[in-house]
N, C-alpha and C. Protein backbone atom coordinates (compact mmCIF):
# COMPACT_ATOMS: atom_id res chain seq x y z
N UNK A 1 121.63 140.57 77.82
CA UNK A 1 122.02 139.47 78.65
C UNK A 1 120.89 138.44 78.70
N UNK A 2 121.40 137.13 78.69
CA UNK A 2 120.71 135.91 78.57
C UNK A 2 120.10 135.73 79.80
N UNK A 3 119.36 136.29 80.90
CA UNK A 3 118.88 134.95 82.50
C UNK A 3 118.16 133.93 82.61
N UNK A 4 118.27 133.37 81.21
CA UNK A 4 117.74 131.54 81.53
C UNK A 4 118.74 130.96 82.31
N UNK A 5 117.88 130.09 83.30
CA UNK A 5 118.57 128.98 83.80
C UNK A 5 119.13 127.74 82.94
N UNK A 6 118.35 127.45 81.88
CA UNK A 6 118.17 126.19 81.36
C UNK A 6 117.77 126.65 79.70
N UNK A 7 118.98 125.88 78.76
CA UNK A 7 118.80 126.05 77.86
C UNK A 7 117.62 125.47 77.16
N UNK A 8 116.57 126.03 76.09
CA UNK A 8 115.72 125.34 75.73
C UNK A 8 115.62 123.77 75.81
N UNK A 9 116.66 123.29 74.94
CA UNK A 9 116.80 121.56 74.78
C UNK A 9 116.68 121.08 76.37
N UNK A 10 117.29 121.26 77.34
CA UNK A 10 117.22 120.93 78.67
C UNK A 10 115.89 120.97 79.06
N UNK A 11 115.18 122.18 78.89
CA UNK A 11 114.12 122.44 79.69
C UNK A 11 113.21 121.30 78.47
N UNK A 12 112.94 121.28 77.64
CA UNK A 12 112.42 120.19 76.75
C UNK A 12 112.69 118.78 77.27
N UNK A 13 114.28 118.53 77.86
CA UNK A 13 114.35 117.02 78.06
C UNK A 13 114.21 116.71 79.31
N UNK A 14 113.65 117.98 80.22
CA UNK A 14 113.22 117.94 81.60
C UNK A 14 112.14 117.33 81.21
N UNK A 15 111.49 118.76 80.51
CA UNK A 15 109.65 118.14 80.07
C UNK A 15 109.16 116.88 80.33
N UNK A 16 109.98 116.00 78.90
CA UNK A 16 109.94 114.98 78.63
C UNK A 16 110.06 114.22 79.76
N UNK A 17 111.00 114.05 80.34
CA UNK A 17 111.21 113.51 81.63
C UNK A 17 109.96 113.18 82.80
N UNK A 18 109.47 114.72 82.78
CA UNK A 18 108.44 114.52 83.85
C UNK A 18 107.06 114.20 83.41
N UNK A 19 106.63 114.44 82.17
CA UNK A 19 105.96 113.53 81.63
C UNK A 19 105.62 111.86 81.52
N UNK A 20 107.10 111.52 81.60
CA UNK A 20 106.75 110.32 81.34
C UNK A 20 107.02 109.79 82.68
N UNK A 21 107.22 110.32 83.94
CA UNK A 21 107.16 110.09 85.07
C UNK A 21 105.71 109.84 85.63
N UNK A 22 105.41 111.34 85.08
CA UNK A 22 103.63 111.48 85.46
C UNK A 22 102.90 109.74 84.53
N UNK A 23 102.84 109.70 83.64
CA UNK A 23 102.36 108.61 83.06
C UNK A 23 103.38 106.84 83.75
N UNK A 24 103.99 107.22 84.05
CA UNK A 24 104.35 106.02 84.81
C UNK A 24 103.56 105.96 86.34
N UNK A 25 103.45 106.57 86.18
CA UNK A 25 102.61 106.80 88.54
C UNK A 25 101.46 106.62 88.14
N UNK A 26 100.63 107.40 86.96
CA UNK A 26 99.39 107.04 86.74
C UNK A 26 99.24 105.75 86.17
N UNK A 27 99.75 104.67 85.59
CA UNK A 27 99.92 103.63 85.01
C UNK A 27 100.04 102.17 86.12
N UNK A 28 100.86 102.82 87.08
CA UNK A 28 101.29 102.15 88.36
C UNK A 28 99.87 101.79 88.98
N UNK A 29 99.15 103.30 89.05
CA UNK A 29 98.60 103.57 90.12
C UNK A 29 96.72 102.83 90.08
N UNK A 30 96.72 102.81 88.77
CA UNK A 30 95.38 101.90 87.90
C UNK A 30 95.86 100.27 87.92
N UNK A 31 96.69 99.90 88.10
CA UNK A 31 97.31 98.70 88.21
C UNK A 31 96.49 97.77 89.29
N UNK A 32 96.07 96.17 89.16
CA UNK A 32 95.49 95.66 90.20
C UNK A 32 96.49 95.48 91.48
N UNK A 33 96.33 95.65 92.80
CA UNK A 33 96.85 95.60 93.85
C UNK A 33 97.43 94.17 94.32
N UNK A 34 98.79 94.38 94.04
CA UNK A 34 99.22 92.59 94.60
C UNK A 34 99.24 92.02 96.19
N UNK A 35 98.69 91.40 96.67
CA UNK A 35 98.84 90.73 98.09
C UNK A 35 100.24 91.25 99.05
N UNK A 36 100.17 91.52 100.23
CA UNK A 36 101.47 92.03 100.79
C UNK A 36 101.51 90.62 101.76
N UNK A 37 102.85 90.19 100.87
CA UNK A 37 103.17 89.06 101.88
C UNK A 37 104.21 89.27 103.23
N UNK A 38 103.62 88.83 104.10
CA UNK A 38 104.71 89.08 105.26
C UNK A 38 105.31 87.65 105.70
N UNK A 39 106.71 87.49 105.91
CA UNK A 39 107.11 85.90 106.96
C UNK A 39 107.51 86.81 108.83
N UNK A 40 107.58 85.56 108.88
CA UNK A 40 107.91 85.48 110.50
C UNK A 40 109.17 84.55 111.13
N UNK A 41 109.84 84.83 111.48
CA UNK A 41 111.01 83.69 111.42
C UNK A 41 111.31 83.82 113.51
N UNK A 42 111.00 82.81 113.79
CA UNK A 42 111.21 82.78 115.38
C UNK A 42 111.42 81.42 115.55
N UNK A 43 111.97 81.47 117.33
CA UNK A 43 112.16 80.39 117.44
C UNK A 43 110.52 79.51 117.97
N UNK A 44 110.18 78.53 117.82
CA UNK A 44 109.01 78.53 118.65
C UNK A 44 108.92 77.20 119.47
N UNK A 45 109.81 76.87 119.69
CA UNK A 45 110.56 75.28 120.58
C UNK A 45 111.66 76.08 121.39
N UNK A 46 112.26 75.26 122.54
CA UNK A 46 113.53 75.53 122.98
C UNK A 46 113.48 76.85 124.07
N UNK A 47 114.32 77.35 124.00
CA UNK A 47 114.99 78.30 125.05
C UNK A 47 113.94 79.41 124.82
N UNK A 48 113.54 79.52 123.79
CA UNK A 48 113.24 81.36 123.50
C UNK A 48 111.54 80.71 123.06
N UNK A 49 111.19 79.55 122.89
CA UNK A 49 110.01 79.76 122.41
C UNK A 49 108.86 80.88 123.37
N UNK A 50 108.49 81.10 124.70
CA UNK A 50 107.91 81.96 124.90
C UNK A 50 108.10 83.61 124.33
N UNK A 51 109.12 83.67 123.74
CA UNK A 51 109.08 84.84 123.20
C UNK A 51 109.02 84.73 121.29
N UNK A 52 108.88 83.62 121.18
CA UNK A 52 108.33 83.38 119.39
C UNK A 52 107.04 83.29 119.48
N UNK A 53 106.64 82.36 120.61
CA UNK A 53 104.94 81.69 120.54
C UNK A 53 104.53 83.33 120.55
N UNK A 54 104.45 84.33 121.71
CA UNK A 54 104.03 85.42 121.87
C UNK A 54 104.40 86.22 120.48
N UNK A 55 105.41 86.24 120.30
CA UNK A 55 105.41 87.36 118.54
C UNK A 55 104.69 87.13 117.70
N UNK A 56 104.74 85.55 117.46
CA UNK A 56 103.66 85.16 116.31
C UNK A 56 102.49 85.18 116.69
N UNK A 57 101.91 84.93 118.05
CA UNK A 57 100.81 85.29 118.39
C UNK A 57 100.58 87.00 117.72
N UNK A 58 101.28 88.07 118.27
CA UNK A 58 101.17 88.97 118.33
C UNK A 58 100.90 89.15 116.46
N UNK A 59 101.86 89.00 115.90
CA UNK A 59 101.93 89.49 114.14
C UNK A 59 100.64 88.77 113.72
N UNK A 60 99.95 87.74 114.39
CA UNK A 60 98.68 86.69 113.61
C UNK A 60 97.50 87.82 113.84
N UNK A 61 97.30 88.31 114.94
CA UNK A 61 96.39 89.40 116.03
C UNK A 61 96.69 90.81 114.95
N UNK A 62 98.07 91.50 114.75
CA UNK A 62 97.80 92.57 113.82
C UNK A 62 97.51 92.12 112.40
N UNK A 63 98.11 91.26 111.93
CA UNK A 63 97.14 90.93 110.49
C UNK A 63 95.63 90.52 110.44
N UNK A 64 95.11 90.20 111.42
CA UNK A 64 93.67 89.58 111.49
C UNK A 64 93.15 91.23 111.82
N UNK A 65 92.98 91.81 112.56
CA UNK A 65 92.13 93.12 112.66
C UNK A 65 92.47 94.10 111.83
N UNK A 66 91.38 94.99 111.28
CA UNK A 66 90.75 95.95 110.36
C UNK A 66 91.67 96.80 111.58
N UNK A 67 92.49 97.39 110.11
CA UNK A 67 92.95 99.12 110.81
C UNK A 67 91.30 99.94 111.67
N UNK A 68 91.87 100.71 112.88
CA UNK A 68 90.52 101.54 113.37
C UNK A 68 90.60 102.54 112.16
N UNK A 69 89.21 102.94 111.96
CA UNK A 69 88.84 104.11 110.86
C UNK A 69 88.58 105.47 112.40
N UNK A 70 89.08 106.66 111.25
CA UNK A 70 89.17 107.90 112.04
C UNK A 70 87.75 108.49 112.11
């Protein structure tokens, strides 16, 4: 009796598979780091501006400070 799960060719085109997975993440991962752009869309006139002026205040305040280090 046979108890492979996976016929040779399969387990070969798994291989392959995760190979070239592994070389894609490592390829990714040496790559220069692109800028993370963020928008903000509020109102900041009118009815609601105290609650835009304050958000964008708020999102300007977390992009300006350094994460705390542990």
């Amino acid at each position: 009796m046979n108890h492979n799960l996976f016929s040779a060719s399969k387990r070969m085109a798994l291989g392959v598979r995760l190979v070239t997975l592994l070389i894609s993440a490592l390829l990714l991962a040496c790559s220069p780091r692109e800028p993370i752009r963020l928008g903000f869309v509020a109102g900041l006139s009118g009815r609601v501006a105290d609650l835009g002026i304050g958000g964008r205040d708020g999102a300007l305040l977390a992009v300006e400070l350094p994460p705390e280090s542990e």
